[in-house]
Structure formats: C-alpha cells, structure tokens
Protein backbone atom coordinates (compact mmCIF):
# COMPACT_ATOMS: atom_id res chain seq x y z
CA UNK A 1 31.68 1.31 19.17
CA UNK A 2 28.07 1.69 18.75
CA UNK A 3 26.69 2.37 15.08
CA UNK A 4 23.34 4.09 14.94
CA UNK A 5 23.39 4.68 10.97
CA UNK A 6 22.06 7.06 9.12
CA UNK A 7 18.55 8.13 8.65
CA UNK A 8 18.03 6.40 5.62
CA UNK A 9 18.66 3.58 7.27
CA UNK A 10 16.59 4.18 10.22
CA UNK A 11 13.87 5.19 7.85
CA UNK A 12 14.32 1.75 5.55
CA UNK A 13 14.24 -0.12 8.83
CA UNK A 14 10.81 1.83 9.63
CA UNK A 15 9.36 1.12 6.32
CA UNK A 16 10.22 -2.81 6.41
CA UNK A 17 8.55 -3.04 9.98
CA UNK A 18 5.02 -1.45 8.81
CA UNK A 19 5.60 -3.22 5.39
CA UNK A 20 5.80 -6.77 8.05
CA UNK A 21 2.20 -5.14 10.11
CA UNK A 22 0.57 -4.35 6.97
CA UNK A 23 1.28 -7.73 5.21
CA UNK A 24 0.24 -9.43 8.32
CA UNK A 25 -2.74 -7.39 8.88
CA UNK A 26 -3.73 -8.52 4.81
CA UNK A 27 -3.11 -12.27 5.62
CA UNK A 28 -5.47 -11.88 8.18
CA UNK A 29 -8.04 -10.63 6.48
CA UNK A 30 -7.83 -12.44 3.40
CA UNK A 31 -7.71 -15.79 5.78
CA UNK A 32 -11.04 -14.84 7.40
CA UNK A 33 -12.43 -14.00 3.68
CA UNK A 34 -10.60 -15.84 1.27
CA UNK A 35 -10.71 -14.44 -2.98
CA UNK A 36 -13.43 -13.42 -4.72
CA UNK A 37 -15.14 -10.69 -2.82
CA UNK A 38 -14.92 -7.15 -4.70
CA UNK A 39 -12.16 -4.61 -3.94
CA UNK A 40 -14.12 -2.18 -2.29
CA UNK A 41 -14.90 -4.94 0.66
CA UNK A 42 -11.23 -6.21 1.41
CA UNK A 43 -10.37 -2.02 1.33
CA UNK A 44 -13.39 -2.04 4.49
CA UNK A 45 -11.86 -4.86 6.08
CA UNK A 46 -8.19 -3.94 6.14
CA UNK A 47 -8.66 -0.33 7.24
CA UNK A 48 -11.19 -1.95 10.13
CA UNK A 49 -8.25 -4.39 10.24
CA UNK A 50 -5.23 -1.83 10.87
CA UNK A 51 -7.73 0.05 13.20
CA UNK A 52 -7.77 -2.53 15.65
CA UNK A 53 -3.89 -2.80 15.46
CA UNK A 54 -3.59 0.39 15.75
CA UNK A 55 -1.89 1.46 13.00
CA UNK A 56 -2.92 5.10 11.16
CA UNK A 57 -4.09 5.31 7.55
CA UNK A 58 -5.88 7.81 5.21
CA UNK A 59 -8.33 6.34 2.73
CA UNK A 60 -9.04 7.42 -0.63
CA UNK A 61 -6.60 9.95 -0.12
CA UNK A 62 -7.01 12.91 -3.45
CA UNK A 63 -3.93 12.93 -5.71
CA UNK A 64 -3.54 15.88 -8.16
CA UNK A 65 -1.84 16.25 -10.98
CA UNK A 66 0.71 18.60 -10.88
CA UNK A 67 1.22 20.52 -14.08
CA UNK A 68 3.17 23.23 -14.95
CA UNK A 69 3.04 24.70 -11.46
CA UNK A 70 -0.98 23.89 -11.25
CA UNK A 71 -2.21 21.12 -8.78
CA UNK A 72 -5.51 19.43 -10.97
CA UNK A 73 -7.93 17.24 -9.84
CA UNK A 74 -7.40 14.62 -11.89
CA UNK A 75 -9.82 12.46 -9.97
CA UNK A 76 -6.82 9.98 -9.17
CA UNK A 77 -7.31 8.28 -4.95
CA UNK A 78 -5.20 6.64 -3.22
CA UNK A 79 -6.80 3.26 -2.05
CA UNK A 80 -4.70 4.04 1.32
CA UNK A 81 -1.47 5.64 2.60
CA UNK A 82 -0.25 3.95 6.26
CA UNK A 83 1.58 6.12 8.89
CA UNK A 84 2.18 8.62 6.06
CA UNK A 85 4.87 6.43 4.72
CA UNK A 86 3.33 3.65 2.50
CA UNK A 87 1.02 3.63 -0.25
CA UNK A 88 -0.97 0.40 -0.46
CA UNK A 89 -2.79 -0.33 -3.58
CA UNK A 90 -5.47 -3.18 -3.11
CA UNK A 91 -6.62 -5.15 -6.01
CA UNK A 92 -8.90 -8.16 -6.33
CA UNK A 93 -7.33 -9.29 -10.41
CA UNK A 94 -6.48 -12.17 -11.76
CA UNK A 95 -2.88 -11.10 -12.36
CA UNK A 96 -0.77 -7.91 -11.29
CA UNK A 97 -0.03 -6.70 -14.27
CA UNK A 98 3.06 -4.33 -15.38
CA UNK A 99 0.07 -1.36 -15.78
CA UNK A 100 -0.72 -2.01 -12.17
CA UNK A 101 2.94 -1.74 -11.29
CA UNK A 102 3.57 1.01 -13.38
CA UNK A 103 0.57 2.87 -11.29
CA UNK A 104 1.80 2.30 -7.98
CA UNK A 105 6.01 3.40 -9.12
CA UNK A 106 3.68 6.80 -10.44
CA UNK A 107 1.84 7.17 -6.91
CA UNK A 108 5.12 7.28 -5.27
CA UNK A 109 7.04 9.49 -7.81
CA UNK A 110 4.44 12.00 -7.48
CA UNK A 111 3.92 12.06 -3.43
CA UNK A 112 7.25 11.34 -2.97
CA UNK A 113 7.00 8.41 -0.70
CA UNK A 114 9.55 5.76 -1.17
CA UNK A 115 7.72 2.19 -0.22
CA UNK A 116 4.43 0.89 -1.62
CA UNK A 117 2.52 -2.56 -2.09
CA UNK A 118 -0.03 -3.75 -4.12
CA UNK A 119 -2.21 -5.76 -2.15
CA UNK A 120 -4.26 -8.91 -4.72
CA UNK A 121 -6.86 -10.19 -2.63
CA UNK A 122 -7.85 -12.54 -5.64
CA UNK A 123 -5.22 -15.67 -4.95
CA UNK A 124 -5.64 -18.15 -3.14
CA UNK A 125 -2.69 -17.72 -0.57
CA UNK A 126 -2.12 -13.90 -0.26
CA UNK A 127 1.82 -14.77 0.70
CA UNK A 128 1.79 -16.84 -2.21
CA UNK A 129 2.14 -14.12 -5.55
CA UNK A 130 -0.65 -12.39 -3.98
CA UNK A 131 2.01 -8.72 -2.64
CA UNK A 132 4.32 -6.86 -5.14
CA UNK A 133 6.39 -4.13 -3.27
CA UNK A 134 7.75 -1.44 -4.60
CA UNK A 135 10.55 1.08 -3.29
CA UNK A 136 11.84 4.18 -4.89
C-alpha cells in the first residue's frame, strides 16, 4: 500500500525543504560576511543569495492592518516572504528577544502563512542560536 498523506503533510514537508534552502542560503552568506554589518546589507546579500539559487522572494513586501473591515497602511514590511510560503525576518541584535518573536507569530497570523524564521546575522555561528522558527 502506498501512503501519499494528506496535504498538510505534503505542505509541512514543502515548508521544511525551503526552511533547509533558506537556512543554507543564510549560512552562506553570513560565512562570506561574518556579524556586525547592518541589517539592511545581509537583507542585499541573501535576496542576491536566493537569486542565484533560484529560489523566489518578495522584499519589503506592504502589510496592512486590517481593521474593522478596512485594510490601513500601517507602514508595517515584510523584510521578505520566500515562494509565497515563508516569512523571514532578518535581524542583526544582540539577542532575539520575545518582542521579536512576538512580531514574526503577528506577521503570520495576519497573512496567514504558517512557517517563518528570524534570521540574526549578529552571532558568531548563524547555526549556533543565530535562527528561531516559528510555525502556526
């Protein structure tokens, strides 16, 4: 019998395998920089980064607000969303806090996607307390 589960699965299996390309696409970048640059410049080099591996992304992607039936620019960006399924939040801190945690649970509640990371370029291993994912 052959078991092709169910599309949640399918989907969860999805996410963990662009999860694995994104993470590895972060290592390399933060191996060829190291910590300490700003934000904005490890955001440059990981799009240019998942551009050359060919995987899709939308940067500084609007958010609005909804409220009470009213979409508002709030001014709130995504840093980027991959493949339209994951939301990565990059970060160059000395510590991922709870607030920063608590940001990227809200950025998936309100676009509905189910797996995000927070990316902290400022460690000096990135594999090494450097990723927090996050699934709804």
């Amino acid at each position: 019998m052959i078991y092709h589960g169910d599309t949640e699965a399918r989907s969860k299996l999805l996410h963990e395998q662009l999860t694995e390309s994104v993470i590895g696409a972060a290592v390399g970048v933060h191996r060829a920089l190291g910590p300490g640059l700003l934000e904005s410049a490890y955001e440059e080099c990981l799009c240019h980064e998942l551009h050359l591996r060919g995987i899709a992304f939308e940067r500084q992607a609007a958010l609005p607000v909804e409220y009470k039936g009213v979409k508002l620019d709030c001014g709130y960006r995504l840093d980027l969303i991959v493949e339209n399924a994951l939301i990565l939040e990059v970060k160059c801190v000395e510590h991922v806090l709870p607030v920063h945690e608590a940001q990227l649970l809200t950025y998936l509640k309100m676009t509905g996607k189910r797996v995000g990371l927070i990316l902290n370029f400022n460690v000096p291993a990135l594999t090494r307390g450097g990723i927090v994912r996050k699934v709804l």
